[in-house]
N, C-alpha and C. Protein backbone atom coordinates (compact mmCIF):
# COMPACT_ATOMS: atom_id res chain seq x y z
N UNK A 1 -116.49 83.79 51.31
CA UNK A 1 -117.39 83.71 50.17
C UNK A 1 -116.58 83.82 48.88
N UNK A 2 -117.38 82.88 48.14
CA UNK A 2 -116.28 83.34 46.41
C UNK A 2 -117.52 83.80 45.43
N UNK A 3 -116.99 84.39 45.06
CA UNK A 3 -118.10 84.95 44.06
C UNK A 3 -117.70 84.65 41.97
N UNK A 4 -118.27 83.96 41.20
CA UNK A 4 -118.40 83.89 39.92
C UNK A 4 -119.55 84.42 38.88
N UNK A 5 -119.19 84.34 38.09
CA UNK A 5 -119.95 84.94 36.60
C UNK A 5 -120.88 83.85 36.44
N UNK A 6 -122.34 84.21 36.52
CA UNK A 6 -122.99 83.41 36.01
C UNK A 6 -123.22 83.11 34.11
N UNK A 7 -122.88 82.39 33.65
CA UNK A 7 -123.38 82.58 32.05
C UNK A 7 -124.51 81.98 31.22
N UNK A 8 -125.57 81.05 32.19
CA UNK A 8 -126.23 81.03 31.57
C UNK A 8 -127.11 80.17 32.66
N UNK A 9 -128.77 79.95 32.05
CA UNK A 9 -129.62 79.29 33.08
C UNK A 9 -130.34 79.09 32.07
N UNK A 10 -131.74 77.48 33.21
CA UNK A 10 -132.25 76.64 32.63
C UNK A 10 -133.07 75.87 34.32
N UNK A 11 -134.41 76.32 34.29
CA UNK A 11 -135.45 75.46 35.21
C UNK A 11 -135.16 74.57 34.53
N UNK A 12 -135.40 73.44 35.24
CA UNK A 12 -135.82 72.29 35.17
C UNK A 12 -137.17 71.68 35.22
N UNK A 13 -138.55 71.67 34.39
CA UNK A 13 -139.26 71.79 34.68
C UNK A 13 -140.20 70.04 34.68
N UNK A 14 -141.15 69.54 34.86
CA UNK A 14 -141.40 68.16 34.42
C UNK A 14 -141.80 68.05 32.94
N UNK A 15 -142.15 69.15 31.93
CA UNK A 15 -141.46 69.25 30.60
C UNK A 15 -140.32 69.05 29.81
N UNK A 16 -139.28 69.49 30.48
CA UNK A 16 -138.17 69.80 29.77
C UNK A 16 -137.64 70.82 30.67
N UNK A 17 -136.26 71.06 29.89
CA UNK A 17 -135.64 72.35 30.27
C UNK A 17 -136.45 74.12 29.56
N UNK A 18 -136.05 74.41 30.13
CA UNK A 18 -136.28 75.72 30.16
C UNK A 18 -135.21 76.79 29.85
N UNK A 19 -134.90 77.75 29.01
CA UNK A 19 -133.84 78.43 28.50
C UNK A 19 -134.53 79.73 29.43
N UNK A 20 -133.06 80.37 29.86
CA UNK A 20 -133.46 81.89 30.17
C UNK A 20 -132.58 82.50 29.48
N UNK A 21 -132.85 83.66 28.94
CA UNK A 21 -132.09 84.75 28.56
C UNK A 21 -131.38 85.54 29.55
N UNK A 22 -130.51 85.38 29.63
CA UNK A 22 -129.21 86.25 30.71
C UNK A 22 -128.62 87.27 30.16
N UNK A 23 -129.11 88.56 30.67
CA UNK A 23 -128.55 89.64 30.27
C UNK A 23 -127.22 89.34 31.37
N UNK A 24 -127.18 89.40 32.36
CA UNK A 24 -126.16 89.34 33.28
C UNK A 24 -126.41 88.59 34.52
N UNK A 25 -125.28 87.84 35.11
CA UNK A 25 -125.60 87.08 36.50
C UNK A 25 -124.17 86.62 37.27
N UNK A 26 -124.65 86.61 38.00
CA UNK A 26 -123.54 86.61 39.30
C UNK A 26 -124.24 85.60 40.57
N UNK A 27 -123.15 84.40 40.70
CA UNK A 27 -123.46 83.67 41.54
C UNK A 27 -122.46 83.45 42.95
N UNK A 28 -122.68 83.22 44.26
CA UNK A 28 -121.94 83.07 45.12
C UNK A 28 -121.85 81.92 46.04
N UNK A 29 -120.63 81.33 46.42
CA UNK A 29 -120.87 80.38 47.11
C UNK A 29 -120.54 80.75 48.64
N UNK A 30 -121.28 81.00 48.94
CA UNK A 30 -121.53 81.80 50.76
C UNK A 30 -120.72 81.03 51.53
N UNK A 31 -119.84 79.44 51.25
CA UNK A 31 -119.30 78.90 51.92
C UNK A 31 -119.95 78.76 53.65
N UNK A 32 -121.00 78.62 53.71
CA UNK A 32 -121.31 78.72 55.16
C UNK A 32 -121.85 76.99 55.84
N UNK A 33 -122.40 76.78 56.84
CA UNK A 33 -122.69 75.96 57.20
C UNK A 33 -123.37 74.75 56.78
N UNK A 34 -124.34 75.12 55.73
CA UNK A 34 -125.51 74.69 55.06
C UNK A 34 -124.99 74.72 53.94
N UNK A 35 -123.77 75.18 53.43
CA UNK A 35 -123.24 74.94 52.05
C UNK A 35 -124.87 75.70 50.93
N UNK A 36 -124.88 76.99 51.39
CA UNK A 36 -125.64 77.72 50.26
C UNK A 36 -125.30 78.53 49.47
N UNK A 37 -125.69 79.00 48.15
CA UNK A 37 -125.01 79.45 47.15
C UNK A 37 -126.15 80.44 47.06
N UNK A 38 -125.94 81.85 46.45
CA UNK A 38 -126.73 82.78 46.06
C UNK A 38 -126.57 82.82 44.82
N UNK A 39 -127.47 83.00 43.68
CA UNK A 39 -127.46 82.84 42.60
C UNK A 39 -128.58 84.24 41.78
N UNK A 40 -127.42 85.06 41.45
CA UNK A 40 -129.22 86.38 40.92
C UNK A 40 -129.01 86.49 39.37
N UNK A 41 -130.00 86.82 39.08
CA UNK A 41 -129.63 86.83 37.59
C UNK A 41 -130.69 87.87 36.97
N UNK A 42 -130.29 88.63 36.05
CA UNK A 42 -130.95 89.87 35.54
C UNK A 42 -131.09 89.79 34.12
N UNK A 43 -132.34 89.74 34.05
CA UNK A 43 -133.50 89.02 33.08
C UNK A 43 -134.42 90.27 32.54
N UNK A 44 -134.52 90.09 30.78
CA UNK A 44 -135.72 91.25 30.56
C UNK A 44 -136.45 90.99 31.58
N UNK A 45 -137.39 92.21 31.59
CA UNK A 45 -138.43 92.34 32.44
C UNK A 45 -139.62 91.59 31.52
N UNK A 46 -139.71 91.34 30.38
CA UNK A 46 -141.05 89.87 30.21
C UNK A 46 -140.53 89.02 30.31
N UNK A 47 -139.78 88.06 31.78
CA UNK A 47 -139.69 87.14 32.46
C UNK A 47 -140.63 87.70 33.96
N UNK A 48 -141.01 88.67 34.13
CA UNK A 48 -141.46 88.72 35.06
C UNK A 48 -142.84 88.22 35.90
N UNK A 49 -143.60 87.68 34.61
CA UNK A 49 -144.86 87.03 35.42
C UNK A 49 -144.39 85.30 35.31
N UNK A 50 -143.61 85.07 34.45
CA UNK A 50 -143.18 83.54 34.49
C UNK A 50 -142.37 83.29 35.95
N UNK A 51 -141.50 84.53 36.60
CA UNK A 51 -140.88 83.72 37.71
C UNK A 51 -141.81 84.39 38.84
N UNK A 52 -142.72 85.37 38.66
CA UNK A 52 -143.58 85.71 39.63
C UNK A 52 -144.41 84.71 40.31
N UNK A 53 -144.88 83.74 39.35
CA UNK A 53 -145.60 82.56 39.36
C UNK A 53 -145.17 81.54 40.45
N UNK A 54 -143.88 81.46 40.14
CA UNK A 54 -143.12 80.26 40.82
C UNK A 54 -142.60 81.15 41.90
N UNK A 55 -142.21 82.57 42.12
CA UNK A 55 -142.43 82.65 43.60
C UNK A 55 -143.68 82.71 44.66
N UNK A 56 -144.31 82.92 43.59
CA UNK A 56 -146.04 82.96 44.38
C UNK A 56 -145.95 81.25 45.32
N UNK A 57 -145.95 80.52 44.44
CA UNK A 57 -146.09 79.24 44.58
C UNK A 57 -145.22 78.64 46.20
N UNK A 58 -144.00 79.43 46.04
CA UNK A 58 -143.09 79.25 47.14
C UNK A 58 -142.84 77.58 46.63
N UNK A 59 -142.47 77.10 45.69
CA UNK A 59 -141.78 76.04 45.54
C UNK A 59 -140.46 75.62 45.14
N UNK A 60 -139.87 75.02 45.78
CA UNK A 60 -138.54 74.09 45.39
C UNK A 60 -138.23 74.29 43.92
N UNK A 61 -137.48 75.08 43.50
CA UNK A 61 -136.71 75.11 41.73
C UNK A 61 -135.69 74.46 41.72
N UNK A 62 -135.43 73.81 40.46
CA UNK A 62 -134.33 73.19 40.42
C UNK A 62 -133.76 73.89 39.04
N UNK A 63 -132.75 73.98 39.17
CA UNK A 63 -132.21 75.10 38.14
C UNK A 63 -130.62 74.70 37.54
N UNK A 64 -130.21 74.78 36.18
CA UNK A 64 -129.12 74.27 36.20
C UNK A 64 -128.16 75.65 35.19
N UNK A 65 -127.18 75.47 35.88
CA UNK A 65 -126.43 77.01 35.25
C UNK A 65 -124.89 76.47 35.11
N UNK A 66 -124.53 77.66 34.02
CA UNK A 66 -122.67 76.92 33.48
C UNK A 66 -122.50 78.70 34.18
N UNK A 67 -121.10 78.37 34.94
CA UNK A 67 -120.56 79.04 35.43
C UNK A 67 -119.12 78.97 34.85
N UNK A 68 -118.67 80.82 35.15
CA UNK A 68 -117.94 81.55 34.47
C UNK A 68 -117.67 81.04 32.89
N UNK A 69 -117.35 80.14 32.34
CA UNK A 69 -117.36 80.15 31.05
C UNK A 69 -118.16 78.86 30.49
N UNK A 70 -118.17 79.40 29.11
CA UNK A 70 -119.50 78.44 28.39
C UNK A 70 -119.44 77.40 28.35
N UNK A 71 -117.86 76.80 28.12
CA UNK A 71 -117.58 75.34 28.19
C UNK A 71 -117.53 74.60 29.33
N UNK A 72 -117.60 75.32 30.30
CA UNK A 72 -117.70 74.80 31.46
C UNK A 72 -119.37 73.64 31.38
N UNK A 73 -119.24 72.81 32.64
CA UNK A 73 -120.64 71.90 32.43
C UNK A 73 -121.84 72.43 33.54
N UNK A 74 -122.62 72.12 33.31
CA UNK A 74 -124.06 72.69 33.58
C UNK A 74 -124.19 72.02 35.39
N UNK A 75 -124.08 73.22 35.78
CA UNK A 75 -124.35 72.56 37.47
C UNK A 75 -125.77 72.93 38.02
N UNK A 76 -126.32 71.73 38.77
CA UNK A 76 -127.51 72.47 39.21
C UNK A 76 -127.53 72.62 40.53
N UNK A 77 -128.65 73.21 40.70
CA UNK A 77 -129.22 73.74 42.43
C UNK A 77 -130.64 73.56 42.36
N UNK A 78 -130.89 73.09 43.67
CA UNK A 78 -132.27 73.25 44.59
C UNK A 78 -132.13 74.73 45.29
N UNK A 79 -132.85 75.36 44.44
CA UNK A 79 -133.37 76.71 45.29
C UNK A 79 -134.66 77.21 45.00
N UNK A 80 -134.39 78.20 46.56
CA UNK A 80 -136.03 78.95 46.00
C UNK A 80 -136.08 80.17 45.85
N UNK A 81 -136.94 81.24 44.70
CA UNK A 81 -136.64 82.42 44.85
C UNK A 81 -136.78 83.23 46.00
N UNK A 82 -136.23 84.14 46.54
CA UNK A 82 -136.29 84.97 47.49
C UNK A 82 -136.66 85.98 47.17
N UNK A 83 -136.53 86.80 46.05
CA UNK A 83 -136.72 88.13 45.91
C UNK A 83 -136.96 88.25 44.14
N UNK A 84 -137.61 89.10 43.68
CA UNK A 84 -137.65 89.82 42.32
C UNK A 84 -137.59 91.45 42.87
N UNK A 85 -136.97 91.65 42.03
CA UNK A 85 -136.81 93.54 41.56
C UNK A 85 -136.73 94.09 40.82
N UNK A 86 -137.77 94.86 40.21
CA UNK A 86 -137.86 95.05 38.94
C UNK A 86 -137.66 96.48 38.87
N UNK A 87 -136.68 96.87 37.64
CA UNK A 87 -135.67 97.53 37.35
C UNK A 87 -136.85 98.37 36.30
N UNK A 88 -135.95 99.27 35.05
CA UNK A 88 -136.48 99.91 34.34
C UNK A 88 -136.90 98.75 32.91
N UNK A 89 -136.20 98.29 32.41
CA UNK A 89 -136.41 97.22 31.31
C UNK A 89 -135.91 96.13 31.88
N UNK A 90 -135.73 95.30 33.04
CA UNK A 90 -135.07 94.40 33.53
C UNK A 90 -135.61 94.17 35.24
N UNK A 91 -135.35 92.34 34.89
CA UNK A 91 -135.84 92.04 36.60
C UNK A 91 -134.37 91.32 37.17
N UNK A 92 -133.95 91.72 38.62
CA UNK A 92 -133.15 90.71 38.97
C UNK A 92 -134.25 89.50 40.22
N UNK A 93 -133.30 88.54 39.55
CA UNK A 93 -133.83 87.18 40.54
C UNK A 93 -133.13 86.99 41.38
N UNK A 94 -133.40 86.59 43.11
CA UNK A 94 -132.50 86.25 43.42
C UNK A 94 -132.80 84.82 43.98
N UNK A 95 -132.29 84.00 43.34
CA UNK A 95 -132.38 82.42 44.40
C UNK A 95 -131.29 81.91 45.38
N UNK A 96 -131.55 81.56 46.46
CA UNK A 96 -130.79 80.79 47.64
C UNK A 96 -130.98 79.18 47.04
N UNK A 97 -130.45 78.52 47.35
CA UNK A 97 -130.43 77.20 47.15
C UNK A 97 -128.41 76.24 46.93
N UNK A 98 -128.84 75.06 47.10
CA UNK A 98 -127.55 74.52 47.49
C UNK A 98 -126.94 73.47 46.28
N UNK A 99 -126.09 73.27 45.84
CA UNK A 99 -125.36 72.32 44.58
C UNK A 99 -126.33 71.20 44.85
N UNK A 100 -126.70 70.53 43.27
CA UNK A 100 -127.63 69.19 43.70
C UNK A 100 -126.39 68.38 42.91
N UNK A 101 -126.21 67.40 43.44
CA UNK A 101 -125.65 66.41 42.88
C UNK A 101 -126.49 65.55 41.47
N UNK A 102 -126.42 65.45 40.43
CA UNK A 102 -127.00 64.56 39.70
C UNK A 102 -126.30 63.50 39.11
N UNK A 103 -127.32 62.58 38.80
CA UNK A 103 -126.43 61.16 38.19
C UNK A 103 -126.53 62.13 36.80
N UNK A 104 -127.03 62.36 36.00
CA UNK A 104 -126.63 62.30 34.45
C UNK A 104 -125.27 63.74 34.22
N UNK A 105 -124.42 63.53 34.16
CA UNK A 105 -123.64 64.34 33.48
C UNK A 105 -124.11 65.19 31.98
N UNK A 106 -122.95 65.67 31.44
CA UNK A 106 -122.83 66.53 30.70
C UNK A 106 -122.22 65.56 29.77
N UNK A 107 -121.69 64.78 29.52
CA UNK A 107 -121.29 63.56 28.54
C UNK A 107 -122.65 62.98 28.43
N UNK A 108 -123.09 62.16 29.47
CA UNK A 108 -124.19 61.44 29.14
C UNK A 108 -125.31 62.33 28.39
N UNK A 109 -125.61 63.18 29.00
CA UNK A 109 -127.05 64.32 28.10
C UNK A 109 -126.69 64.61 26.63
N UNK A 110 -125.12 64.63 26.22
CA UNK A 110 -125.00 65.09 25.33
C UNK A 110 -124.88 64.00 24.11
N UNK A 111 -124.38 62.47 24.42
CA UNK A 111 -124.63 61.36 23.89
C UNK A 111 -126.06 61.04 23.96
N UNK A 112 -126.92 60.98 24.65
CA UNK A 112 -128.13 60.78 23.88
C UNK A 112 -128.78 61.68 23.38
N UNK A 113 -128.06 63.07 23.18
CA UNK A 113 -129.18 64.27 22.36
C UNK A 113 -128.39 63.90 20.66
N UNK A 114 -127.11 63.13 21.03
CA UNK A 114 -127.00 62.79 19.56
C UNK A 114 -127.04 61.70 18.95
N UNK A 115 -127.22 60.86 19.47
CA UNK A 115 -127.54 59.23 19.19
C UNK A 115 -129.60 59.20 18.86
N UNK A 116 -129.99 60.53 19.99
CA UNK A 116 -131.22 60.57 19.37
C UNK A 116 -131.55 61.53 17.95
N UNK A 117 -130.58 62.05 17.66
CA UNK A 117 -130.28 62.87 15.56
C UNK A 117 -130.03 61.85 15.55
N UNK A 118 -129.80 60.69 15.52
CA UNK A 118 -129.45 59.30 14.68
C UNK A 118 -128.28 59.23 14.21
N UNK A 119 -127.15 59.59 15.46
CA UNK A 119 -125.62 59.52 14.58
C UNK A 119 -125.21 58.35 15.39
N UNK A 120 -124.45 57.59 14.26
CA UNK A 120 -124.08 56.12 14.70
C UNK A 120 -122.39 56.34 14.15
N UNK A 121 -121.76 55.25 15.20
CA UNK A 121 -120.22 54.96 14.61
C UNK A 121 -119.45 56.00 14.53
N UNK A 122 -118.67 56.16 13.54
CA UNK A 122 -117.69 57.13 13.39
C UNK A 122 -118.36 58.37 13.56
N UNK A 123 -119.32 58.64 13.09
CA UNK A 123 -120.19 60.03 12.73
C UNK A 123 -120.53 61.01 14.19
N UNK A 124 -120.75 59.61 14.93
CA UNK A 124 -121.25 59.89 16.33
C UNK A 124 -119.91 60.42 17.20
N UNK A 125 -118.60 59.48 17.35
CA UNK A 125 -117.87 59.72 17.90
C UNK A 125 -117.20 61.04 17.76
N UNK A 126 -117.24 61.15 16.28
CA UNK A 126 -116.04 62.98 15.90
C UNK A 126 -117.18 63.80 16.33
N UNK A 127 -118.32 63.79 16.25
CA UNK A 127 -119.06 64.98 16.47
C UNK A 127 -119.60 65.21 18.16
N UNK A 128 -119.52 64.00 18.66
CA UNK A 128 -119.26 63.83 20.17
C UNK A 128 -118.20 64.77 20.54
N UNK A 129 -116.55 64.12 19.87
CA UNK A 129 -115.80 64.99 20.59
C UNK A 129 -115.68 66.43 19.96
N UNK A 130 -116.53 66.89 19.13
CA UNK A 130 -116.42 68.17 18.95
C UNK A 130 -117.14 68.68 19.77
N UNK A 131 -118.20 68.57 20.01
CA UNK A 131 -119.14 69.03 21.23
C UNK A 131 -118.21 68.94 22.21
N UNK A 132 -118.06 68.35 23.02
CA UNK A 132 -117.19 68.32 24.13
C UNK A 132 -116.51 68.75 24.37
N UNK A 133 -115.65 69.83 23.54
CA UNK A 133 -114.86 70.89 23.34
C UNK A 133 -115.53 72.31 23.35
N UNK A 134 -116.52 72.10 22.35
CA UNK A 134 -117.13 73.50 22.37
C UNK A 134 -117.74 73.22 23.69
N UNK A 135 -118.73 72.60 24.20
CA UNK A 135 -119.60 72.22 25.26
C UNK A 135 -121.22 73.37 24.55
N UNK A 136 -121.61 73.37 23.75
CA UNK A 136 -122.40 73.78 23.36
C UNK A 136 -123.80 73.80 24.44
N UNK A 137 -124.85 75.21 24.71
CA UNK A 137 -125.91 74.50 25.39
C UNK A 137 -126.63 73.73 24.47
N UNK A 138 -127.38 72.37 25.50
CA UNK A 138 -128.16 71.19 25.07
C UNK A 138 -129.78 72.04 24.66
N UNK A 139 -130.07 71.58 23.62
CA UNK A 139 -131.20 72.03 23.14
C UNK A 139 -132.34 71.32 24.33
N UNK A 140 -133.06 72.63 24.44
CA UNK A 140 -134.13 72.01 25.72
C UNK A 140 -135.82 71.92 24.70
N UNK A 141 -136.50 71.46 25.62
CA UNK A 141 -137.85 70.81 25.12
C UNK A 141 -138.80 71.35 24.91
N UNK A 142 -138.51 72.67 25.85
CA UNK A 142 -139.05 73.40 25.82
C UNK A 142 -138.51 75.12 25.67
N UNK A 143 -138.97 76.16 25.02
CA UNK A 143 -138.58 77.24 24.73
C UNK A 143 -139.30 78.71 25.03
N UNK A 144 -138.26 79.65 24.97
CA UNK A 144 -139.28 81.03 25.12
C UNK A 144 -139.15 81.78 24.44
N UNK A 145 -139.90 82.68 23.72
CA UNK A 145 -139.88 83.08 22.35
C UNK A 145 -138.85 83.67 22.02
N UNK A 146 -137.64 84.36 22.40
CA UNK A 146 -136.09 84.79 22.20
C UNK A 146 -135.43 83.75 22.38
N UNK A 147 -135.71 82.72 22.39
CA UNK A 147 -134.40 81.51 22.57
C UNK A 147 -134.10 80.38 20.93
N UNK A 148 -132.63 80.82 21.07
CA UNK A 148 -132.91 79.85 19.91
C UNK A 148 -131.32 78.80 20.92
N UNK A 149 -131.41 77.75 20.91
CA UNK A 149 -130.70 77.09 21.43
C UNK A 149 -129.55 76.50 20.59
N UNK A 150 -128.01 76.62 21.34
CA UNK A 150 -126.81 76.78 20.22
C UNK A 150 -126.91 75.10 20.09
N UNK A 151 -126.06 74.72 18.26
CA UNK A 151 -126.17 73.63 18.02
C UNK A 151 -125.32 73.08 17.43
């Protein structure tokens, strides 16, 4: 098993993305047969009826998280929650689920979040490759009232 720093998360929802606030998280890749990854993450406790919901539901999440550092690019997983535990001011999550492969990268999402600000030509390209350096998170569509999304 290898174990990394989670730094940040984002459902995927048929809205938009979804921002979570990460007090702390820790993800693992169990290396086992089925290629599953454990993924927990410790969240104020008013996240707790939003992911209560979706374990009630027992459905398929798709979730996308940058591991150990910020610039790193946004990987996702098909998982489902397994467990909530709720702490004194804090819930941990824990989801099972396995790497999803996606066609859109972290270049592509980030060229049309700026071609859709309307940057053309030169304007587009330097501020492309500045992003791409910082790797900034992509502003999502959707929000929760502590999120302000970096820009």
């Amino acid at each position: 098993m290898k174990t990394f720093k989670l730094v940040s998360l984002q459902l995927v929802e048929e809205d938009g993305l979804v921002d979570i606030e990460l007090d702390d998280g820790l993800i693992i890749n169990k290396e086992d047969e089925k290629s599953n990854w454990l993924l927990e993450a410790y969240v104020n406790k008013s996240y707790f009826e939003y992911f209560q919901k979706r374990a009630d539901k027992d459905d398929e999440l798709t979730i996308r998280v940058v591991i150990t550092k910020r610039e790193n690019d946004p990987a996702a997983f098909q998982t489902k929650i397994t467990s909530i535990n709720e702490l004194e001011d804090h819930i941990s999550i824990l989801f099972e689920g396995s790497l999803k492969r996606t066609k859109n990268d972290y270049a592509e999402l980030l060229l049309q979040d700026l071609l859709g600000k309307g940057l053309k030509g030169d304007n587009l390209l330097d501020e492309f490759k500045v992003k791409m350096q910082s790797k900034p998170r992509l502003a999502s569509s959707k929000k929760t009232d502590k999120e302000t999304p970096v820009q």
